[in-house]
Protein backbone atom coordinates (compact mmCIF):
# COMPACT_ATOMS: atom_id res chain seq x y z
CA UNK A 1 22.21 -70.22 88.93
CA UNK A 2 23.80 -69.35 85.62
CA UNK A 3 25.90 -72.49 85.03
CA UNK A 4 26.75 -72.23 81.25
CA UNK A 5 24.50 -73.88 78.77
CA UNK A 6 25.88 -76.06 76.09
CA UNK A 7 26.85 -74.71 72.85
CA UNK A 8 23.71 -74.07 70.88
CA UNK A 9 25.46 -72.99 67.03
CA UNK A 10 25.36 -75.55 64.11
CA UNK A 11 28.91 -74.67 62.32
CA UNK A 12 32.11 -75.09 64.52
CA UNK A 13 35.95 -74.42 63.42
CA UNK A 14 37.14 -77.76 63.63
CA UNK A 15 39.99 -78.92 65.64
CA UNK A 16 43.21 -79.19 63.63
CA UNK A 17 43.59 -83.03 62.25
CA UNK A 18 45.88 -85.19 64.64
CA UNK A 19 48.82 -84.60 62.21
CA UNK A 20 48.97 -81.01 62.78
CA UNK A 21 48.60 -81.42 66.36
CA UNK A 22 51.20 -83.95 66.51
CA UNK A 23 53.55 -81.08 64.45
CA UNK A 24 52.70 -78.28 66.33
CA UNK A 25 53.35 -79.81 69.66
CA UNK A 26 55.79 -81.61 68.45
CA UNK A 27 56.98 -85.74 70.27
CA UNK A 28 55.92 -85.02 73.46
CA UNK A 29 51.83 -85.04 72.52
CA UNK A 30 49.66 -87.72 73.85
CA UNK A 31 46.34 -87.57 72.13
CA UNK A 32 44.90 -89.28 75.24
CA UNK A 33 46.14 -86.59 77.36
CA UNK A 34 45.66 -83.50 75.67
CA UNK A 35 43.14 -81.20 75.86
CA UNK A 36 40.64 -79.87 73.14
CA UNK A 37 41.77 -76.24 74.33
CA UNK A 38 45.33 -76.92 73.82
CA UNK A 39 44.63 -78.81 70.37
CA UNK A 40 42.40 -75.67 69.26
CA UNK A 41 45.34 -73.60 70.19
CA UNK A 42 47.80 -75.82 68.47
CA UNK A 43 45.94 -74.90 65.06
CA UNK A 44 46.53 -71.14 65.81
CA UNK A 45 49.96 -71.18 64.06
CA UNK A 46 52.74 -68.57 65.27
CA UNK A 47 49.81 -67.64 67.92
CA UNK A 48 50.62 -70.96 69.56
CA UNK A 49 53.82 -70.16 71.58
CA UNK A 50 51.93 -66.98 73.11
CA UNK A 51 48.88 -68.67 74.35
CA UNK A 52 50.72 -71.30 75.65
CA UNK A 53 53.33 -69.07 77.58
CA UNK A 54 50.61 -66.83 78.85
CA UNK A 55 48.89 -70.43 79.92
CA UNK A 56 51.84 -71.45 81.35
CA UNK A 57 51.97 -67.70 83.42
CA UNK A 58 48.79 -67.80 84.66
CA UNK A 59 48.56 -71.80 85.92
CA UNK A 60 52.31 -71.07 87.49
CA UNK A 61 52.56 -68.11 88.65
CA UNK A 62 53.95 -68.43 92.37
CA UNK A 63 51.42 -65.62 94.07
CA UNK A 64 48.35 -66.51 91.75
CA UNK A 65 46.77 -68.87 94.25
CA UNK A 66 45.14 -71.54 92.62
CA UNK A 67 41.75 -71.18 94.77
CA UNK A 68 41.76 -67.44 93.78
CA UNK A 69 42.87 -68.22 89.83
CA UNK A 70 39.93 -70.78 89.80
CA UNK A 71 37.11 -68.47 91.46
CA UNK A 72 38.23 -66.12 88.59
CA UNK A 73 37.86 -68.95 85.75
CA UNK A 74 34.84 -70.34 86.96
CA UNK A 75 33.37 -66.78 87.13
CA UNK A 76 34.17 -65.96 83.69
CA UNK A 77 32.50 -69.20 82.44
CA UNK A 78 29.27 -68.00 84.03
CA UNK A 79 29.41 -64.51 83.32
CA UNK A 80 30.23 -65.15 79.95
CA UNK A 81 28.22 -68.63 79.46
CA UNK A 82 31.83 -70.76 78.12
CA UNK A 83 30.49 -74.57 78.74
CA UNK A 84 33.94 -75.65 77.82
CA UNK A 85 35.69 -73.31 81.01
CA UNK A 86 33.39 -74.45 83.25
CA UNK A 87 33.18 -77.94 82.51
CA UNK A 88 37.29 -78.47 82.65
CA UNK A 89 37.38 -75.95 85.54
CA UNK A 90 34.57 -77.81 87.59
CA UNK A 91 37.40 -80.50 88.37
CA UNK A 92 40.21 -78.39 88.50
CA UNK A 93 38.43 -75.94 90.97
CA UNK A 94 37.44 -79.62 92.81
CA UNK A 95 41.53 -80.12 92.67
CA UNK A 96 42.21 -76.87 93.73
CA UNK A 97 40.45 -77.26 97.00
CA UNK A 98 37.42 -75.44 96.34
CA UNK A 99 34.20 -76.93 97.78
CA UNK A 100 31.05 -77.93 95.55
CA UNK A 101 29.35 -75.35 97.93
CA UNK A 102 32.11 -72.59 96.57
CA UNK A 103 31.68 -73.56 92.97
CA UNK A 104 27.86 -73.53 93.10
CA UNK A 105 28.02 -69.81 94.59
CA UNK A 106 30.15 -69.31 91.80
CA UNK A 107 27.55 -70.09 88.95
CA UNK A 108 25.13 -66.99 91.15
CA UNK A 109 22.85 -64.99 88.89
CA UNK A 110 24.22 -61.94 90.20
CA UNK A 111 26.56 -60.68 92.66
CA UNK A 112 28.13 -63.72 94.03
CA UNK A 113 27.32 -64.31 98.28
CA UNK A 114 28.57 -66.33 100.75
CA UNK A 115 32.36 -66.63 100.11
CA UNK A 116 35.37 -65.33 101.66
CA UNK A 117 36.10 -61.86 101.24
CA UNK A 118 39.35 -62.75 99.46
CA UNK A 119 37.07 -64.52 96.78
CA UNK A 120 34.55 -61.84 96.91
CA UNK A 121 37.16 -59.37 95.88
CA UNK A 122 38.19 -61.56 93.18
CA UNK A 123 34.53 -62.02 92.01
CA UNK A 124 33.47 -58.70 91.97
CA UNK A 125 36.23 -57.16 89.84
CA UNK A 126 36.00 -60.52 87.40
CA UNK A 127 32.01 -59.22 87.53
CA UNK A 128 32.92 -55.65 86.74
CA UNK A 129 35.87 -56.30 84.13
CA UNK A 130 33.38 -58.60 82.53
CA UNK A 131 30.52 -56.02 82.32
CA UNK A 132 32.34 -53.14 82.12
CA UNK A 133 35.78 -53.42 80.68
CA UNK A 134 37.33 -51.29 83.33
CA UNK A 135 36.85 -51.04 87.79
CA UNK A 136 35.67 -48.75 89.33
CA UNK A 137 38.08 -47.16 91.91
CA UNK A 138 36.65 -48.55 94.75
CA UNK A 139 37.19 -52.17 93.38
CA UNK A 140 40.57 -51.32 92.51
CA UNK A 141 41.14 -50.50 95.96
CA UNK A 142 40.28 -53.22 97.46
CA UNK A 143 42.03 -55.83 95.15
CA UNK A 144 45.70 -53.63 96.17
CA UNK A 145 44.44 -53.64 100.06
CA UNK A 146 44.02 -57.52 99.31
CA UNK A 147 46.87 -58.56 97.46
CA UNK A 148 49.26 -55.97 97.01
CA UNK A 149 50.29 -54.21 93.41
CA UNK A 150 52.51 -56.73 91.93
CA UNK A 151 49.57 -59.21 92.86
CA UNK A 152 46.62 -57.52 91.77
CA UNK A 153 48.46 -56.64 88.25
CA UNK A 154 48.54 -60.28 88.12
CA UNK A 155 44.81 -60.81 88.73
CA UNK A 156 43.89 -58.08 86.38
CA UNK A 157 45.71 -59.84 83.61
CA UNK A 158 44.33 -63.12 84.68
CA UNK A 159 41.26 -61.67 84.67
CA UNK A 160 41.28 -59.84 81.10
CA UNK A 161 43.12 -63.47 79.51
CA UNK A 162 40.23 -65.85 80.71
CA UNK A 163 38.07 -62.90 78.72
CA UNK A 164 40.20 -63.78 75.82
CA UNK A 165 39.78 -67.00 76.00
CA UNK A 166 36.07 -67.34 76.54
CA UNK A 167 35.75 -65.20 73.58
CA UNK A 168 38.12 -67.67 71.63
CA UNK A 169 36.84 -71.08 73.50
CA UNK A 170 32.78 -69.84 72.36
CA UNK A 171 33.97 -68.25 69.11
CA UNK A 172 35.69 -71.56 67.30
CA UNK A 173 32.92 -73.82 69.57
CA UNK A 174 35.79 -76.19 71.31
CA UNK A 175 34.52 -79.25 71.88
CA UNK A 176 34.06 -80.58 75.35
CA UNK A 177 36.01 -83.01 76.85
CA UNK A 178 34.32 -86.44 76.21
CA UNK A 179 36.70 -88.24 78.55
CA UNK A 180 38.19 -87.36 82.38
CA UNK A 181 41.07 -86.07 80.52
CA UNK A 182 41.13 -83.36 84.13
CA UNK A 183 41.47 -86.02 86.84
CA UNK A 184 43.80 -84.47 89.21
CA UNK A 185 44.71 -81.88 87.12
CA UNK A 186 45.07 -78.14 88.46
CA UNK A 187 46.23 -77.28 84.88
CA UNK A 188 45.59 -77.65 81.27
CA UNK A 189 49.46 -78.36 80.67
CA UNK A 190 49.92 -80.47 83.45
């Protein structure tokens, strides 16, 4: 089991002051709702409409299913040890339909067993992206027999954008959610 471990590091880049959160997301912010991702992100300047649109692509995209866009999260956050991912994505997986039984095989130290192929697919080229920063053919192939090309264009990118954001999410430290800011949440923005 390689279910991240918390963050470790001493210095942090701290979350932008309430005032500039307010600002940058402008009337509609509720403190109570938002999360620390999406504050982190709102102290990112003229970065902020990008991450939020590609955000906004991945969590509503009509042929991303949500199962599939959740084994791929929860897979990056234990490939690439993000405590933040995986702690949010635990309960949006949960929302998503996944099974505690799924999300556990998820967290594998190693190639991940006992799913359905459809997920198996997905976890293997998340695995391989991860490691290797390409697929090999044969993992190509079998994400276009799966899903198609418009599809697996989509996973690909979904894929390579929860690398980006593990790298930012471990990089500034984000802090993790101290309250059940997820409950039946299947999306940060939601």
């Amino acid at each position: 089991m390689v279910r991240p471990t918390p963050y470790t590091s001493s210095v942090a880049v701290p979350l932008p002051s309430e005032d500039e959160v307010r600002r940058a997301l402008g009337p509609d912010y509720d403190p109570d709702a938002t999360l620390q991702v999406v504050k982190m992100f709102a102290g990112t300047g003229d970065f902020l409409p990008a991450l939020i649109g590609m955000v906004r692509a991945v969590f509503g995209a009509d042929d991303i299913d949500a199962q599939h866009r959740e084994v791929i999260i929860l897979r990056s956050a234990a490939v690439l040890n993000v405590p933040y991912e995986w702690q949010a994505n635990e309960q949006m997986a949960r929302n998503a339909g996944l099974t505690p039984d799924q999300i556990e095989r998820l967290a594998a130290d190693g190639p991940v067993e006992g799913l359905a192929p459809d997920f198996l697919v997905l976890t293997n080229a998340t695995d391989e992206m991860l490691s290797t920063a390409t697929l090999a053919d044969e993992s190509l192939r079998a994400l276009l027999d799966a899903f198609g090309a418009t599809t697996t264009r989509r996973y690909i990118a979904t894929i390579a954008w929860f690398s980006l954001l593990s790298l930012f999410l471990n990089a500034t430290r984000v802090p993790l959610e101290t309250t059940d800011k997820i409950g039946g949440r299947t999306s940060p923005l939601s």
